[in-house]
Protein backbone atom coordinates (compact mmCIF):
# COMPACT_ATOMS: atom_id res chain seq x y z
CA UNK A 1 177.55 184.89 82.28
CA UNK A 2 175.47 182.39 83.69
CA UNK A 3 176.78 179.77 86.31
CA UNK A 4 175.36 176.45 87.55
CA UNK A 5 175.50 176.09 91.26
CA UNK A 6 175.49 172.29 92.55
CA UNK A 7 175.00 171.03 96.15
CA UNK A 8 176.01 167.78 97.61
CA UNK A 9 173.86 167.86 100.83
CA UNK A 10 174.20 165.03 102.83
CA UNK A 11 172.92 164.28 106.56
CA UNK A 12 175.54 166.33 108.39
CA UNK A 13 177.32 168.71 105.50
CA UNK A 14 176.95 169.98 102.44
CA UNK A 15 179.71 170.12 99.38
CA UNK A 16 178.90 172.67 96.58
CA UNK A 17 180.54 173.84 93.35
CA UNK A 18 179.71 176.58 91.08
CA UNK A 19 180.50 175.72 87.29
CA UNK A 20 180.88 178.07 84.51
CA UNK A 21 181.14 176.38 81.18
CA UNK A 22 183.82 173.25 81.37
CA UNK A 23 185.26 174.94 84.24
CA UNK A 24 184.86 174.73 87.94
CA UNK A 25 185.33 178.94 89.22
CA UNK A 26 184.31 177.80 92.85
CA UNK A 27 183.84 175.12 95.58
CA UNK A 28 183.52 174.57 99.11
CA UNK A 29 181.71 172.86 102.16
CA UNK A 30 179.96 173.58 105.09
CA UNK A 31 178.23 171.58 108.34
CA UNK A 32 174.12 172.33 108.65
CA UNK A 33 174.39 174.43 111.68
CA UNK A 34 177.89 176.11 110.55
CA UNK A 35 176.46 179.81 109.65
CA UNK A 36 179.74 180.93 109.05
CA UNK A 37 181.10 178.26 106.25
CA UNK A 38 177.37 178.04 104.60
CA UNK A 39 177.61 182.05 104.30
CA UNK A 40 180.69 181.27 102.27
CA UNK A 41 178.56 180.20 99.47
CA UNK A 42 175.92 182.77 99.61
CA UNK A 43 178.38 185.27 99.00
CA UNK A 44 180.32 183.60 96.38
CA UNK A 45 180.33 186.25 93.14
CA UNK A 46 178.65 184.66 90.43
CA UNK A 47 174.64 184.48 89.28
CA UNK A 48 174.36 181.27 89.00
CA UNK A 49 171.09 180.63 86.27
CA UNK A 50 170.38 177.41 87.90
CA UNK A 51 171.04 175.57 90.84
CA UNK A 52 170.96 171.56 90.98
CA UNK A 53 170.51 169.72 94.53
CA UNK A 54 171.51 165.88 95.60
CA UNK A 55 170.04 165.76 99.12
CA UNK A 56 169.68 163.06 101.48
CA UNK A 57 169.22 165.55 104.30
CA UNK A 58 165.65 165.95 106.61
CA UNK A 59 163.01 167.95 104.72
CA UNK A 60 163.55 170.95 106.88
CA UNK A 61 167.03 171.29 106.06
CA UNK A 62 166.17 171.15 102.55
CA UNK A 63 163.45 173.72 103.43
CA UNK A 64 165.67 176.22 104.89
CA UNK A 65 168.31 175.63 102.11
CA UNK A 66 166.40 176.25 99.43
CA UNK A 67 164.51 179.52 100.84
CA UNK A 68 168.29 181.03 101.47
CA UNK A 69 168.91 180.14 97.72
CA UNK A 70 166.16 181.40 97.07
CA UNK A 71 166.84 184.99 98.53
CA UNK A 72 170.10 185.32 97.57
CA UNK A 73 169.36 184.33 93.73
CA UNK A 74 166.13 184.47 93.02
CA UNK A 75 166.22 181.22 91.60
CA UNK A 76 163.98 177.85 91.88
CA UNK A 77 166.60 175.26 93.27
CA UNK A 78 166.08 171.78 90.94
CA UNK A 79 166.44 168.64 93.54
CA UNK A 80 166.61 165.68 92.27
CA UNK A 81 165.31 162.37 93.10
CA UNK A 82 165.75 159.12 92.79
CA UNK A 83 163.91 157.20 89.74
CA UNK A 84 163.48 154.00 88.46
CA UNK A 85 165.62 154.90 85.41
CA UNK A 86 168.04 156.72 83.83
CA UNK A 87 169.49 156.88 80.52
CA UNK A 88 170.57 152.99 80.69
CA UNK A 89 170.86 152.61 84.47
CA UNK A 90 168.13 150.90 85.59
CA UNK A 91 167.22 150.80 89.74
CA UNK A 92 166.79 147.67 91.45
CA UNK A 93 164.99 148.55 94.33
CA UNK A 94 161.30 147.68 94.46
CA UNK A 95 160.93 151.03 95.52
CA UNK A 96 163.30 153.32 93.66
CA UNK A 97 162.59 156.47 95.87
CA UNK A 98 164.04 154.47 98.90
CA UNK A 99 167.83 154.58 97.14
CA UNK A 100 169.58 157.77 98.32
CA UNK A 101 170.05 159.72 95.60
CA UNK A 102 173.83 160.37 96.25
CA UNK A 103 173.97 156.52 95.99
CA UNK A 104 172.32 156.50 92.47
CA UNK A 105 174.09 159.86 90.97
CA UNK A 106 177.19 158.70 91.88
CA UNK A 107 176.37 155.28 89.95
CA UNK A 108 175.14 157.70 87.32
CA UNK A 109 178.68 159.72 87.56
CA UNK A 110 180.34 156.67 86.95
CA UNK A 111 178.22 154.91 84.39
CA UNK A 112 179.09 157.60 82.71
CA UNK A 113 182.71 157.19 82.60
CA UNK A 114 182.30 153.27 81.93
CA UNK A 115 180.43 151.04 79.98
CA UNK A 116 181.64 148.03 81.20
CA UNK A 117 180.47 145.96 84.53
CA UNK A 118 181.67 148.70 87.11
CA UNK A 119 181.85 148.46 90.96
CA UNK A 120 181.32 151.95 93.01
CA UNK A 121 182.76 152.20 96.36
CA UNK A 122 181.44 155.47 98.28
CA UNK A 123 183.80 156.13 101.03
CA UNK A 124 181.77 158.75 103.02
CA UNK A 125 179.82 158.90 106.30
CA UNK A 126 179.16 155.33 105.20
CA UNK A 127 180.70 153.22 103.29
CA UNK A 128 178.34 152.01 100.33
CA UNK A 129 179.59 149.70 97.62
CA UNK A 130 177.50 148.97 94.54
CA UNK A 131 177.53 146.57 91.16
CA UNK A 132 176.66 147.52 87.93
CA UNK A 133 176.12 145.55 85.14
CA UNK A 134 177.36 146.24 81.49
CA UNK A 135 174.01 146.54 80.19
CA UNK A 136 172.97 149.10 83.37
CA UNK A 137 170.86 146.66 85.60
CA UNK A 138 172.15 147.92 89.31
CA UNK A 139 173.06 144.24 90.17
CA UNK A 140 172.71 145.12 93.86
CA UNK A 141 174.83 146.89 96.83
CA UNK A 142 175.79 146.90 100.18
CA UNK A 143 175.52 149.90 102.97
CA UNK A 144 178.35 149.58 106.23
CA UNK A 145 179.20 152.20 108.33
CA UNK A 146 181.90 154.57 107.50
CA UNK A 147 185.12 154.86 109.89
CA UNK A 148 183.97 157.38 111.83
CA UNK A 149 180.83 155.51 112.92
CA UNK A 150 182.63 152.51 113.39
CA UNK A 151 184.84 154.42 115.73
CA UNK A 152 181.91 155.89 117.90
CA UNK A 153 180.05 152.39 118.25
CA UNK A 154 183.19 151.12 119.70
CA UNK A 155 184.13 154.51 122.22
CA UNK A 156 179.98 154.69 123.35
CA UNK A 157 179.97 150.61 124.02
CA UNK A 158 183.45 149.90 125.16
CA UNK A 159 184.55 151.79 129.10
CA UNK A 160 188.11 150.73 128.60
CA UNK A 161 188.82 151.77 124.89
CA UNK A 162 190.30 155.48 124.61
CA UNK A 163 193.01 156.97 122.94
CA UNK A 164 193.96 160.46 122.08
CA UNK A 165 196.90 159.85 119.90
CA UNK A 166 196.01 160.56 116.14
CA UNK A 167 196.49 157.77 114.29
CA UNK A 168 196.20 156.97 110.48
CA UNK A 169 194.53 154.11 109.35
CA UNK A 170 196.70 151.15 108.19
CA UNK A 171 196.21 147.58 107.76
CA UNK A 172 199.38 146.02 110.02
CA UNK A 173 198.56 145.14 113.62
CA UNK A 174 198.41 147.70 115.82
CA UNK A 175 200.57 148.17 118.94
CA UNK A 176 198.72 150.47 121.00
CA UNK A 177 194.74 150.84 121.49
CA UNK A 178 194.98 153.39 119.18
CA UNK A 179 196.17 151.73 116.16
CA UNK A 180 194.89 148.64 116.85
CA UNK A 181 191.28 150.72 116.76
CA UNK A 182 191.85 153.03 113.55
CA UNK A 183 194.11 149.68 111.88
CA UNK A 184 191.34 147.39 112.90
CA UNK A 185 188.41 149.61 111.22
CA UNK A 186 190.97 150.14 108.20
CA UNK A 187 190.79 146.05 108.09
CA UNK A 188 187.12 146.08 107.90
CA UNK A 189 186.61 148.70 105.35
CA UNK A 190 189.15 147.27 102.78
CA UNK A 191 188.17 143.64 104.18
CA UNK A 192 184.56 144.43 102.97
CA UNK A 193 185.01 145.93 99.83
CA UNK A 194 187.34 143.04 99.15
CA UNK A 195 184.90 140.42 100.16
CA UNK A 196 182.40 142.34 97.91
CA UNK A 197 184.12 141.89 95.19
CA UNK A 198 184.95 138.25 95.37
CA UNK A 199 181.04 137.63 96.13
CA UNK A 200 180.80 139.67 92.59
CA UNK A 201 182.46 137.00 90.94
CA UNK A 202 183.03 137.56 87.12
CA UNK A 203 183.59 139.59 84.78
CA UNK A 204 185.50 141.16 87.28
CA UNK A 205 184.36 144.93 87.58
CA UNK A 206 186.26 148.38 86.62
CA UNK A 207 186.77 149.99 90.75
CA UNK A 208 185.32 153.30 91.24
CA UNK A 209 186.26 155.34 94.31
CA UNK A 210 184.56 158.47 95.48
CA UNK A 211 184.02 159.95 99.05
CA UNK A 212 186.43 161.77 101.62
CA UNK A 213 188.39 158.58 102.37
CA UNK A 214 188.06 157.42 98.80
CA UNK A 215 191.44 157.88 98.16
CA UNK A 216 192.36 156.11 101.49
CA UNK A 217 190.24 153.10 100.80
CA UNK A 218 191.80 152.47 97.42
CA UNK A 219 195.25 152.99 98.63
CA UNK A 220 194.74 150.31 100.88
CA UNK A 221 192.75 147.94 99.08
CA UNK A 222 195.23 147.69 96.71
CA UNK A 223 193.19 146.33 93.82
CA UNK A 224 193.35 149.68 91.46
CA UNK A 225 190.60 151.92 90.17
CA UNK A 226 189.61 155.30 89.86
CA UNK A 227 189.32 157.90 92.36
CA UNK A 228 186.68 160.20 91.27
CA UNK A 229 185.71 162.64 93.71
CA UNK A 230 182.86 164.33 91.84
CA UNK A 231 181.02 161.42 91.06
CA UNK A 232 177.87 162.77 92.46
CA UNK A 233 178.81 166.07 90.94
CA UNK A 234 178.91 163.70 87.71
CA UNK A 235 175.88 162.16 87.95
CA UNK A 236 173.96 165.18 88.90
CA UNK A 237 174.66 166.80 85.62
CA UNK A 238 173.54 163.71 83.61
CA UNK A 239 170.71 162.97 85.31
CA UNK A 240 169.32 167.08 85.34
CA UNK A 241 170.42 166.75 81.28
CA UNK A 242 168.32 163.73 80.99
CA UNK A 243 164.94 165.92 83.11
CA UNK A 244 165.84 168.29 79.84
CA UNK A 245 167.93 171.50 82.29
CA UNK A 246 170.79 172.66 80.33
CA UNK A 247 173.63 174.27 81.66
CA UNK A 248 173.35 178.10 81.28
CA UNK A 249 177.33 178.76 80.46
């Protein structure tokens, strides 16, 4: 049978699943330049009958992606991008190309899971954190850096801030450069999110979490919500439904 392979590919990595029917018979990851983790995928068994792409990365990445794909499956890889609409989500950018499309599948992802005003929080590379009205209107969003960026501003700028310890990221003080580094940037995540969501005023939105520190992030917000880690995933499928692919299952 027929699978549908699906790529994540954002600016550094790449997250991919291959889904047969209502199930998921693989998944994985791999770093652009990681030969040995993206070969993973192009030997996974399975023909998959059509492969869907959410890319933020350069054009030549998505060049030499898709020509792999290509070889391996003799298949046309579908990316999408962004639009000015979808189903009932409507973009608010002047320019709807300029959203990145993980941004607006993952809205789609979760759209679809709510009908209600929601609020997306994207926990990745960056941290993104967007409103959605009831009636679909993308009320507007905000883009910070992630943890790990926040991190690296501070080591490249500061002489005297190093650590080695590893740390998790808490919101108490910290009591050594360490954790008062990875507990300050904790702070400034949750801080933001929480400062978004006051500035959102009312009705007060239904919290969506996706991203690798997702989980994190909602843990120590502390507000509720729903972790959703294939929100992209999600969106992907609804938006390729909506350009009239079906899943070959």
């Amino acid at each position: 049978m027929n699978c549908c392979l699906q790529l994540d590919v954002g600016n550094s990595s790449a997250k991919w699943r291959m889904r047969l029917g209502e199930g998921i018979v693989a998944r994985g990851m791999f770093r652009h330049g990681d030969s040995v983790a993206r070969d993973t995928l192009i030997s996974t068994p399975g023909e998959p009958g059509q492969i869907w792409i959410s890319s933020v990365a350069r054009p030549e990445v998505e060049a030499e992606l898709a020509d792999r794909l290509r070889q391996r499956w003799n298949v046309e890889p579908w990316f999408a991008r962004t639009p000015a609409r979808c189903g009932d989500l409507v973009n608010s950018y002047a320019e709807p190309e300029r959203m990145g499309v993980d941004r607006w599948l993952a809205m789609l992802g979760a759209r679809n899971h709510c009908a209600s005003r929601l609020c997306l929080v994207d926990a990745g590379s960056a941290l993104t954190v967007d409103l959605v009205a009831a009636a679909g209107h993308h009320e507007g969003g905000y883009i910070i850096p992630g943890p790990a960026l926040m991190e690296r501003a501070l080591l490249l700028d500061t002489d005297r801030v190093r650590f080695e310890e590893s740390v998790d990221y808490n919101l108490r003080p910290g009591a050594s450069t360490a954790e008062a580094v990875r507990h300050g940037i904790a702070l400034a995540q949750a801080g933001a999110v929480a400062l978004a969501l006051k500035q959102a005023g009312s009705p007060t939105p239904t919290l969506f979490f996706c991203g690798g520190a997702g989980e994190t992030l909602m843990q120590l917000l502390g507000q509720g919500g729903n972790y959703l880690p294939d929100l992209v995933f999600e969106g992907l499928e609804v938006m390729a439904s909506d350009s009239g692919f079906v899943r070959l299952d």
